[in-house]
Protein backbone atom coordinates (compact mmCIF):
# COMPACT_ATOMS: atom_id res chain seq x y z
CA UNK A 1 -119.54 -16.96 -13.39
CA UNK A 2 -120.89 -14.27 -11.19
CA UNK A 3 -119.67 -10.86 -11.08
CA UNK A 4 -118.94 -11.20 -7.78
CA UNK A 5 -117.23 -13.96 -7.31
CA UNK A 6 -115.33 -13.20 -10.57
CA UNK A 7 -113.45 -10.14 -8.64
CA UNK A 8 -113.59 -11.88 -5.60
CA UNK A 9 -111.76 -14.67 -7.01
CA UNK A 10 -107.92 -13.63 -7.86
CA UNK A 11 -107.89 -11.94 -4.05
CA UNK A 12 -109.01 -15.35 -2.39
CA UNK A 13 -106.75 -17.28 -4.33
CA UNK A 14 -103.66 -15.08 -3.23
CA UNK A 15 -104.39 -15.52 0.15
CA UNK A 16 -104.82 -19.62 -0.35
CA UNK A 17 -101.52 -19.40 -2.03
CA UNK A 18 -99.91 -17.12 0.61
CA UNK A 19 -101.57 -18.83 3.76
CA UNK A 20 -100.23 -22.80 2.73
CA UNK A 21 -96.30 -21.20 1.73
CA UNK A 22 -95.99 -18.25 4.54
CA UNK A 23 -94.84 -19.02 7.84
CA UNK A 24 -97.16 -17.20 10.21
CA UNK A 25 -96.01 -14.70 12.15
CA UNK A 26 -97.29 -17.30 15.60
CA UNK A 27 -94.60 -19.90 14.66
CA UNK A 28 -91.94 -17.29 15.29
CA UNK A 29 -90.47 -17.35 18.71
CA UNK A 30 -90.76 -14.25 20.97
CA UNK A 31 -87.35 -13.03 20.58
CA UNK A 32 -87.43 -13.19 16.69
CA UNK A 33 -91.17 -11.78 17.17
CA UNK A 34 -89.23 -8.69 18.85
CA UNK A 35 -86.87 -7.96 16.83
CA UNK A 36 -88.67 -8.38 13.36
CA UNK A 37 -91.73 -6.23 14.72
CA UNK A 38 -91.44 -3.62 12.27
CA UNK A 39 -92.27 -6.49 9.70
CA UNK A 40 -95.66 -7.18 11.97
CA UNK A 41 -97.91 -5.62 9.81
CA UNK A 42 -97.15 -6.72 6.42
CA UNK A 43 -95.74 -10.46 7.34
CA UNK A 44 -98.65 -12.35 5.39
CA UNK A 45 -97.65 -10.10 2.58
CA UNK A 46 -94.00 -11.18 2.10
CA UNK A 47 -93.76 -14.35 0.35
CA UNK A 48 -91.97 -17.57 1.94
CA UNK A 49 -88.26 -16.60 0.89
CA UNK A 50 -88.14 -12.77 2.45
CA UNK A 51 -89.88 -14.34 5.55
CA UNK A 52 -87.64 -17.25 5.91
CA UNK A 53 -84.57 -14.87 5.30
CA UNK A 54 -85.45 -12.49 7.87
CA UNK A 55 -86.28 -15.96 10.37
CA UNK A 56 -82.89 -17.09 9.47
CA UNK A 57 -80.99 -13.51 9.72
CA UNK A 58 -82.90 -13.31 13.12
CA UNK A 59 -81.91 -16.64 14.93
CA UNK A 60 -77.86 -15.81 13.77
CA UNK A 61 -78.72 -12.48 15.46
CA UNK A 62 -79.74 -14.13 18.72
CA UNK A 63 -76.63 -16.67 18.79
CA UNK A 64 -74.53 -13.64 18.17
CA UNK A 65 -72.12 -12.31 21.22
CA UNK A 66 -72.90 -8.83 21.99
CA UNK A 67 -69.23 -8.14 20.41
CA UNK A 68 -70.00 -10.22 17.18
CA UNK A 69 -73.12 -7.54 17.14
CA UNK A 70 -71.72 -4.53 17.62
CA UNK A 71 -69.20 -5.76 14.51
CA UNK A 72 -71.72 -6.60 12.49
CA UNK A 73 -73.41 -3.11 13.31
CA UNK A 74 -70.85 -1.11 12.27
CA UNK A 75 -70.58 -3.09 9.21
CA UNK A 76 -73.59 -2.70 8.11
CA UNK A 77 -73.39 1.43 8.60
CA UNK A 78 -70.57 1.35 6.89
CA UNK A 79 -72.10 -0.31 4.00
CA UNK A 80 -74.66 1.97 3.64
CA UNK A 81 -73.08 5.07 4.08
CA UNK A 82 -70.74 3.49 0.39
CA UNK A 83 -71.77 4.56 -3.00
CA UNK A 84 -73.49 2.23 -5.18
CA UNK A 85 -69.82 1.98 -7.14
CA UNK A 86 -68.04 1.81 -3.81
CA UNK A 87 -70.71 -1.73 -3.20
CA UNK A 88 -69.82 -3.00 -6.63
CA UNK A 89 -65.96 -2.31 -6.34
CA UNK A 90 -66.12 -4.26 -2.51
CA UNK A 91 -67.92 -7.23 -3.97
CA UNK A 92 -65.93 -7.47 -6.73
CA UNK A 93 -63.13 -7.55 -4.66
CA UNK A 94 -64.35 -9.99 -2.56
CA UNK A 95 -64.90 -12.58 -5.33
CA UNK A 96 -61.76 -11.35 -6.36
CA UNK A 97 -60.67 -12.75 -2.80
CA UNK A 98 -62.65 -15.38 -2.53
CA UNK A 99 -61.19 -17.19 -5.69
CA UNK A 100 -57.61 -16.99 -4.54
CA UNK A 101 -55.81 -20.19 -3.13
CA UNK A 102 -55.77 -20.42 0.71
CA UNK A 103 -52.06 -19.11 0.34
CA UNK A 104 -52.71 -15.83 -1.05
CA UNK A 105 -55.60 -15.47 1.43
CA UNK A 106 -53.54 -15.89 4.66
CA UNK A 107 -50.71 -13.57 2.98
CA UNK A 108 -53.35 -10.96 2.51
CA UNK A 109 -54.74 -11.38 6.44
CA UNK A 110 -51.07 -11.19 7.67
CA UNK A 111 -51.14 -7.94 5.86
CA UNK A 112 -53.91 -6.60 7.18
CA UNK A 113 -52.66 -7.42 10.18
CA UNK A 114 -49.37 -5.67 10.09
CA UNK A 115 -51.67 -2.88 8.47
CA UNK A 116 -53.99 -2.55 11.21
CA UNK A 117 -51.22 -2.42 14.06
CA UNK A 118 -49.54 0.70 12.46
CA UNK A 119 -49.56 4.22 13.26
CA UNK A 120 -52.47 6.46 11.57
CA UNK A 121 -49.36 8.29 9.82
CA UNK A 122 -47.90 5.24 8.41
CA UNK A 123 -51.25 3.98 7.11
CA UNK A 124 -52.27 7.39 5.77
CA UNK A 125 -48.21 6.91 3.48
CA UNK A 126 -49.79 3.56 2.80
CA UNK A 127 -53.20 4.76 1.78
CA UNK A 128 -51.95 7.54 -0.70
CA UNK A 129 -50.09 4.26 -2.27
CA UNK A 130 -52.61 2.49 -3.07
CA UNK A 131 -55.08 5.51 -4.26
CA UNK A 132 -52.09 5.84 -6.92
CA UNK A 133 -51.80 2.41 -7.41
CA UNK A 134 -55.73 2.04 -7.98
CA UNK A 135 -55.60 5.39 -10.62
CA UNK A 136 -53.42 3.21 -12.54
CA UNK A 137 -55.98 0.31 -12.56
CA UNK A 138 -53.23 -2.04 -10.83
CA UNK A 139 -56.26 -3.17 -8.60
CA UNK A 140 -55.83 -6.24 -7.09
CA UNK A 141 -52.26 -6.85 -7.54
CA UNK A 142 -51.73 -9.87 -9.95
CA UNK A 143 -48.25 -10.87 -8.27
CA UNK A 144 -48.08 -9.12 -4.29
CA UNK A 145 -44.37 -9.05 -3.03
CA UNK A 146 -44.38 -11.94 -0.30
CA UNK A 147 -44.74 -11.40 3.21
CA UNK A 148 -42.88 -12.19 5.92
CA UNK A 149 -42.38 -11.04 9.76
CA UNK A 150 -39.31 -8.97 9.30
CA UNK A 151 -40.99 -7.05 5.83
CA UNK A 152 -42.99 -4.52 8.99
């Protein structure tokens, strides 16, 4: 084989490979086009799954309501601005969650509900609770007292 075309070789096949899996960056619509610009540059260079996650990510961005955005927003700041244990304890928990019979699910909404309609003092009482509770590696509760309307 030539020299050339030796070295040449391993390049041109990478693009074949990347040019019949990628998505090009034309099929995208104008909207997703905005909002995934930064990506621009180094789209052909992605691979087929990060391109057709960021597609995906970007058309449930679009569909959003401008309050479902500014949710997710703040969600995501809040997620970075958590340690890389503070990540690993909040997806543990939520498999944690996740697992647990509808029952238990809608017990622990109505008490986040109740939680998130009390005073700052009365959640601060409830916070120092559960710090204590956590120390002691009681985290999640196996057996949560039930809860009912009139337990406020």
């Amino acid at each position: 084989m030539h020299p050339t075309l030796k070295s040449i070789l391993p390049v041109s096949i990478l693009f074949i490979s990347l040019s019949t899996t990628a998505t090009p960056w034309s099929d995208l619509t104008p909207a997703e086009q905005k909002l995934l610009k930064s990506y621009a540059g180094e789209w052909i260079s992605l691979g087929k799954n990060k391109q057709d996650k960021l597609s995906n990510a970007s058309q449930l961005w679009l569909q959003m309501t401008i309050e479902q955005r500014k949710r997710l927003k703040k969600r995501l700041n809040g997620w970075k601005r958590m340690t890389a244990e503070e990540r690993l304890r909040t997806k543990k928990w939520f498999q944690w969650y996740q697992q647990q019979p509808e029952e238990i699910q809608q017990r622990i909404q109505f008490g986040k509900k109740q939680y998130q309609e009390l005073s700052a003092a009365q959640k601060k009482v409830i916070h120092l609770k559960w710090v204590d509770t956590a120390k002691r590696n009681d985290y999640p509760v196996k057996d949560p007292l039930p809860l009912t309307a009139s337990s406020k």
